[in-house]
Protein backbone atom coordinates (compact mmCIF):
# COMPACT_ATOMS: atom_id res chain seq x y z
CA UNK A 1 -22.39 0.06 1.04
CA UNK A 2 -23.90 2.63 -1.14
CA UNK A 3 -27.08 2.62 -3.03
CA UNK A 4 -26.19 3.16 -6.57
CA UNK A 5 -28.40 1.83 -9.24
CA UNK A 6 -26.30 -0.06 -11.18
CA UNK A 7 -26.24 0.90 -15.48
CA UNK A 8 -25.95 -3.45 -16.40
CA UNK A 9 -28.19 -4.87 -13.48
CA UNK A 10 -28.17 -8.82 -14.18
CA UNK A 11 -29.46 -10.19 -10.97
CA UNK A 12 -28.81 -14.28 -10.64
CA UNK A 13 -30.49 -15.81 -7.75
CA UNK A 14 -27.45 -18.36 -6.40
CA UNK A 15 -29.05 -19.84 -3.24
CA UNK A 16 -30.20 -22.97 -5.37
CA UNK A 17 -28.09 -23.27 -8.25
CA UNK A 18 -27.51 -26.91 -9.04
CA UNK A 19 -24.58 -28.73 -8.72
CA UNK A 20 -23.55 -28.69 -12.40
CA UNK A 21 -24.04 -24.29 -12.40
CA UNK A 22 -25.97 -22.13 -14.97
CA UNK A 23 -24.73 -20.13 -17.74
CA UNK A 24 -25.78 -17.05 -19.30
CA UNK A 25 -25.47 -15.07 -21.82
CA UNK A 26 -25.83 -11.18 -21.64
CA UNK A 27 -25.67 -8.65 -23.81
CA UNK A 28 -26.09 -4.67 -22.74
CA UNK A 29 -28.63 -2.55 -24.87
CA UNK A 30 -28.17 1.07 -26.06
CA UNK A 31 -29.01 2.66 -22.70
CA UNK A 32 -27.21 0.65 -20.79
CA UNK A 33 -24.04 1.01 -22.95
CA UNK A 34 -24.54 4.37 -22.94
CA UNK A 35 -24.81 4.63 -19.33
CA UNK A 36 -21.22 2.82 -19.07
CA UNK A 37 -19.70 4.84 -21.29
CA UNK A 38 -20.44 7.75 -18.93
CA UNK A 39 -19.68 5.81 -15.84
CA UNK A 40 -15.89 4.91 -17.53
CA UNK A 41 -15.18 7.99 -19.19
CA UNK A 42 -15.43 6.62 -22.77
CA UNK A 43 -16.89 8.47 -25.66
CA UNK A 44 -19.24 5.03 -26.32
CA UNK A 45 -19.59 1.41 -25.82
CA UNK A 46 -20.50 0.17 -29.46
CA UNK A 47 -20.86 -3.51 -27.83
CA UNK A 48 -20.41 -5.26 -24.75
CA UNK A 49 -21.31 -8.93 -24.22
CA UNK A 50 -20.20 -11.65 -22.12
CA UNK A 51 -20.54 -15.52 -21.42
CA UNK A 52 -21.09 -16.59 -17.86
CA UNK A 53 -20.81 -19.33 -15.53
CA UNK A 54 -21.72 -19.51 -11.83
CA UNK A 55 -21.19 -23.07 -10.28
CA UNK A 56 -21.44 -23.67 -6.48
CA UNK A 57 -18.49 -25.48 -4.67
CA UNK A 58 -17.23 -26.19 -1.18
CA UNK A 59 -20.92 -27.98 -0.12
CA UNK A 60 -22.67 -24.94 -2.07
CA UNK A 61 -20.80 -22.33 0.93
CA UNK A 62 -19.64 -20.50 -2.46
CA UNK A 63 -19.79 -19.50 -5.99
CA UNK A 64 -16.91 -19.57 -8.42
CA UNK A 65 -18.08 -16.93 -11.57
CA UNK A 66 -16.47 -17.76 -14.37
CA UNK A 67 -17.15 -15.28 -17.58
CA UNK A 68 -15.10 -13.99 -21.22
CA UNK A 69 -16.09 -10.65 -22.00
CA UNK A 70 -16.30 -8.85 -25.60
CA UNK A 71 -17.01 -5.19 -26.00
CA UNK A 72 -15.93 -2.84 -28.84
CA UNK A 73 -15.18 1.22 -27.37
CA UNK A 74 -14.19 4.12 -28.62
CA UNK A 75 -12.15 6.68 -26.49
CA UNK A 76 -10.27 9.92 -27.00
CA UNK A 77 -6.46 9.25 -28.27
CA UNK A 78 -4.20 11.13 -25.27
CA UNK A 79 -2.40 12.43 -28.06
CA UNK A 80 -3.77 13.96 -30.88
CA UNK A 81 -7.62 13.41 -29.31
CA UNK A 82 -8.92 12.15 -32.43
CA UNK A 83 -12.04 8.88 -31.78
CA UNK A 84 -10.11 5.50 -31.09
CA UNK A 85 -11.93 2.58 -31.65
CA UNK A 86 -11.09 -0.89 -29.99
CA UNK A 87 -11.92 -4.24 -29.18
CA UNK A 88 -11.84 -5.49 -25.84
CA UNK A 89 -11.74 -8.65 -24.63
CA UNK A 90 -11.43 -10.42 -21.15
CA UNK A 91 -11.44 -13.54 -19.04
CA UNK A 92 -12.49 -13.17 -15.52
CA UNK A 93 -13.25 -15.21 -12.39
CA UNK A 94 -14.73 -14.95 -9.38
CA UNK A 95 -15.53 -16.52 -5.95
CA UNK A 96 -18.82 -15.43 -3.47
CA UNK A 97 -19.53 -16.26 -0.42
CA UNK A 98 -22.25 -16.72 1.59
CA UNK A 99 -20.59 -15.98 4.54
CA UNK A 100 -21.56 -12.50 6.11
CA UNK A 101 -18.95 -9.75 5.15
CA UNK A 102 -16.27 -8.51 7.95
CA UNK A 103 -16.76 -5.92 9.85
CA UNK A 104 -15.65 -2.50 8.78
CA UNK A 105 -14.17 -2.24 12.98
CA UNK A 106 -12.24 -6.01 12.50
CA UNK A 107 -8.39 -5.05 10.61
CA UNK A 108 -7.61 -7.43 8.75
CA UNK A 109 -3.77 -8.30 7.02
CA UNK A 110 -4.27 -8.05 3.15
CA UNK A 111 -1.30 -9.86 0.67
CA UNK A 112 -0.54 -8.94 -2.42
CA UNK A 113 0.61 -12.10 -4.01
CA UNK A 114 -2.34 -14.23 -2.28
CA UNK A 115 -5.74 -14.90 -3.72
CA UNK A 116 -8.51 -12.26 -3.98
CA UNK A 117 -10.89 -13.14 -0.92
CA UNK A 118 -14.35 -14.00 -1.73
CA UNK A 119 -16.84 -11.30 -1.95
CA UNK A 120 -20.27 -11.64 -0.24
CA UNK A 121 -23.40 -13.16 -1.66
CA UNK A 122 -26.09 -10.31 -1.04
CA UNK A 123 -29.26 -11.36 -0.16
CA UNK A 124 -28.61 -14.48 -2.32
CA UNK A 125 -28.25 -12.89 -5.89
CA UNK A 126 -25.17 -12.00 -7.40
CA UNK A 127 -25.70 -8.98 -9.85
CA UNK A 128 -23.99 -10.78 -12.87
CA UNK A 129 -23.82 -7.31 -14.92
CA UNK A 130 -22.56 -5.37 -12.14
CA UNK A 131 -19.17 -8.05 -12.46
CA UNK A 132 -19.12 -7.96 -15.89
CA UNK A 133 -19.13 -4.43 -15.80
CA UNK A 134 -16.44 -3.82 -13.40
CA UNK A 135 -13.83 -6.36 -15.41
CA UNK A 136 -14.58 -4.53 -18.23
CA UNK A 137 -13.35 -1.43 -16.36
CA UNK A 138 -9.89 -3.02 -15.73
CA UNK A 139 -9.82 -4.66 -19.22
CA UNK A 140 -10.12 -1.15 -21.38
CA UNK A 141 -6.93 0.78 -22.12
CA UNK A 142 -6.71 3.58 -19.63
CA UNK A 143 -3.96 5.70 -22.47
CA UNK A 144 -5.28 4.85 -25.60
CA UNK A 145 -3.79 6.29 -28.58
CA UNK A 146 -4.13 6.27 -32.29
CA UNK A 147 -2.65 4.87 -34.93
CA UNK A 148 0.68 6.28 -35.65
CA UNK A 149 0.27 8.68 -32.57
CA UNK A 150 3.80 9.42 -30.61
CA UNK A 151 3.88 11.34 -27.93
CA UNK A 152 6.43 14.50 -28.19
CA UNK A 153 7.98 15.70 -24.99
CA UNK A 154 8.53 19.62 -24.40
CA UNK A 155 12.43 20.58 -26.10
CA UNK A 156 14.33 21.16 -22.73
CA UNK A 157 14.79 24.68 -21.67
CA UNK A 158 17.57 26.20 -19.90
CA UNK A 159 18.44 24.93 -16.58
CA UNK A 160 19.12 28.61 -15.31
CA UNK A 161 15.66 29.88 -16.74
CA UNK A 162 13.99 27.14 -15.39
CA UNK A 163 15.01 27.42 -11.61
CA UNK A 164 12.12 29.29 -9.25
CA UNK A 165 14.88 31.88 -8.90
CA UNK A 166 15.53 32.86 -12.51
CA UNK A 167 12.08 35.25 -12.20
CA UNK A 168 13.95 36.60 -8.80
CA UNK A 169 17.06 37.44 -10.80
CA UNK A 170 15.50 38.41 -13.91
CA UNK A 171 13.88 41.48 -11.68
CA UNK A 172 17.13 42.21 -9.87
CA UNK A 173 18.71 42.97 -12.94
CA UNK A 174 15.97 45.62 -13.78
CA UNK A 175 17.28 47.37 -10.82
C-alpha cells in the first residue's frame, strides 16, 4: 500500500456500527473538488455529493456500503476541445471485510463474471470519500464531446504512397 493523502478523506469508524447502519451525507468543498479534478484529469468538479450507507452483516464480519453519487464536471470535448459540462450520477455498492488482506506471495484465481471480493477494513475505518471518489472515477465519461461534435476521420490516401516503401521508391526514381 502506498501513502497517498487522499483529496475527499471521509473516515467512518465501522468496528461498532449498529445493527440497523449509519448514513451520511457528504459533500466535497472547493479544495477538495479542485484537488479531484487534478487527480481525474478534468478541467473542474463544479459539485460532487453523495448519500451513504454502511450496514454490518454476516455477525458484523463485514460491511456492505451502499451510496448514489451526484457531481456536475466539466472536461475538454476530444473533438473540437471546447469546455463540456455534465452531470454525473451513480449508484454504487460495496462489501469490507475485516478479515486481514491476502498476501501479495498467495496467487489467487480471479473470475470475471463472479462477485467483486471484499476489500479490507483498515484499522477499522473505511475512508467513505476515498469510495466515493473512486466510483466517481468510473462514472465520468472518459470521451466526452460537445454538442453537435462528430468526429472526422483523415480522407484515405493512396495505398502506394502510404506503404513504408513508397519513400524507398520515391528516391530510386531520383536516380
Amino acid at each position: 500500500m502506498t501513502d497517498i493523502t487522499p483529496e475527499f478523506p471521509r473516515p467512518l469508524p465501522v468496528e461498532r456500527l449498529p445493527n440497523e447502519g449509519r448514513h451520511l451525507m457528504i459533500e466535497a468543498d472547493a479544495m477538495e473538488r479542485a484537488a479531484l479534478a487534478k487527480r481525474f484529469g478534468l478541467d473542474a468538479v463544479e459539485a460532487l455529493e453523495a448519500k451513504v450507507h454502511a450496514k454490518p452483516f454476516a455477525r458484523g464480519e463485514l460491511v456492505r456500503l451502499t451510496g448514489h453519487l451526484t457531481a456536475r464536471v466539466t472536461q475538454t470535448c476530444g473533438v473540437t476541445l471546447v469546455p463540456v459540462h455534465s452531470d454525473v450520477t451513480s449508484d454504487f455498492e460495496m462489501v469490507f471485510t475485516f478479515a486481514p488482506p491476502v498476501p501479495d506471495a498467495v496467487e489467487v484465481e480471479l473470475d470475471a463474471e463472479a462477485e467483486d471480493p471484499p476489500e479490507p477494513i483498515v484499522e477499522g475505518v473505511i475512508d467513505v470519500g476515498e469510495v466515493v471518489a473512486e466510483q466517481f472515477a468510473l462514472a465520468i465519461n472518459p470521451f466526452p464531446r460537445a454538442p453537435g461534435a462528430e468526429f472526422q476521420p483523415p480522407p484515405d490516401e493512396d495505398p502506394a504512397s502510404a506503404s513504408p516503401f513508397a519513400a524507398l521508391a520515391a528516391l530510386r526514381k531520383r536516380k
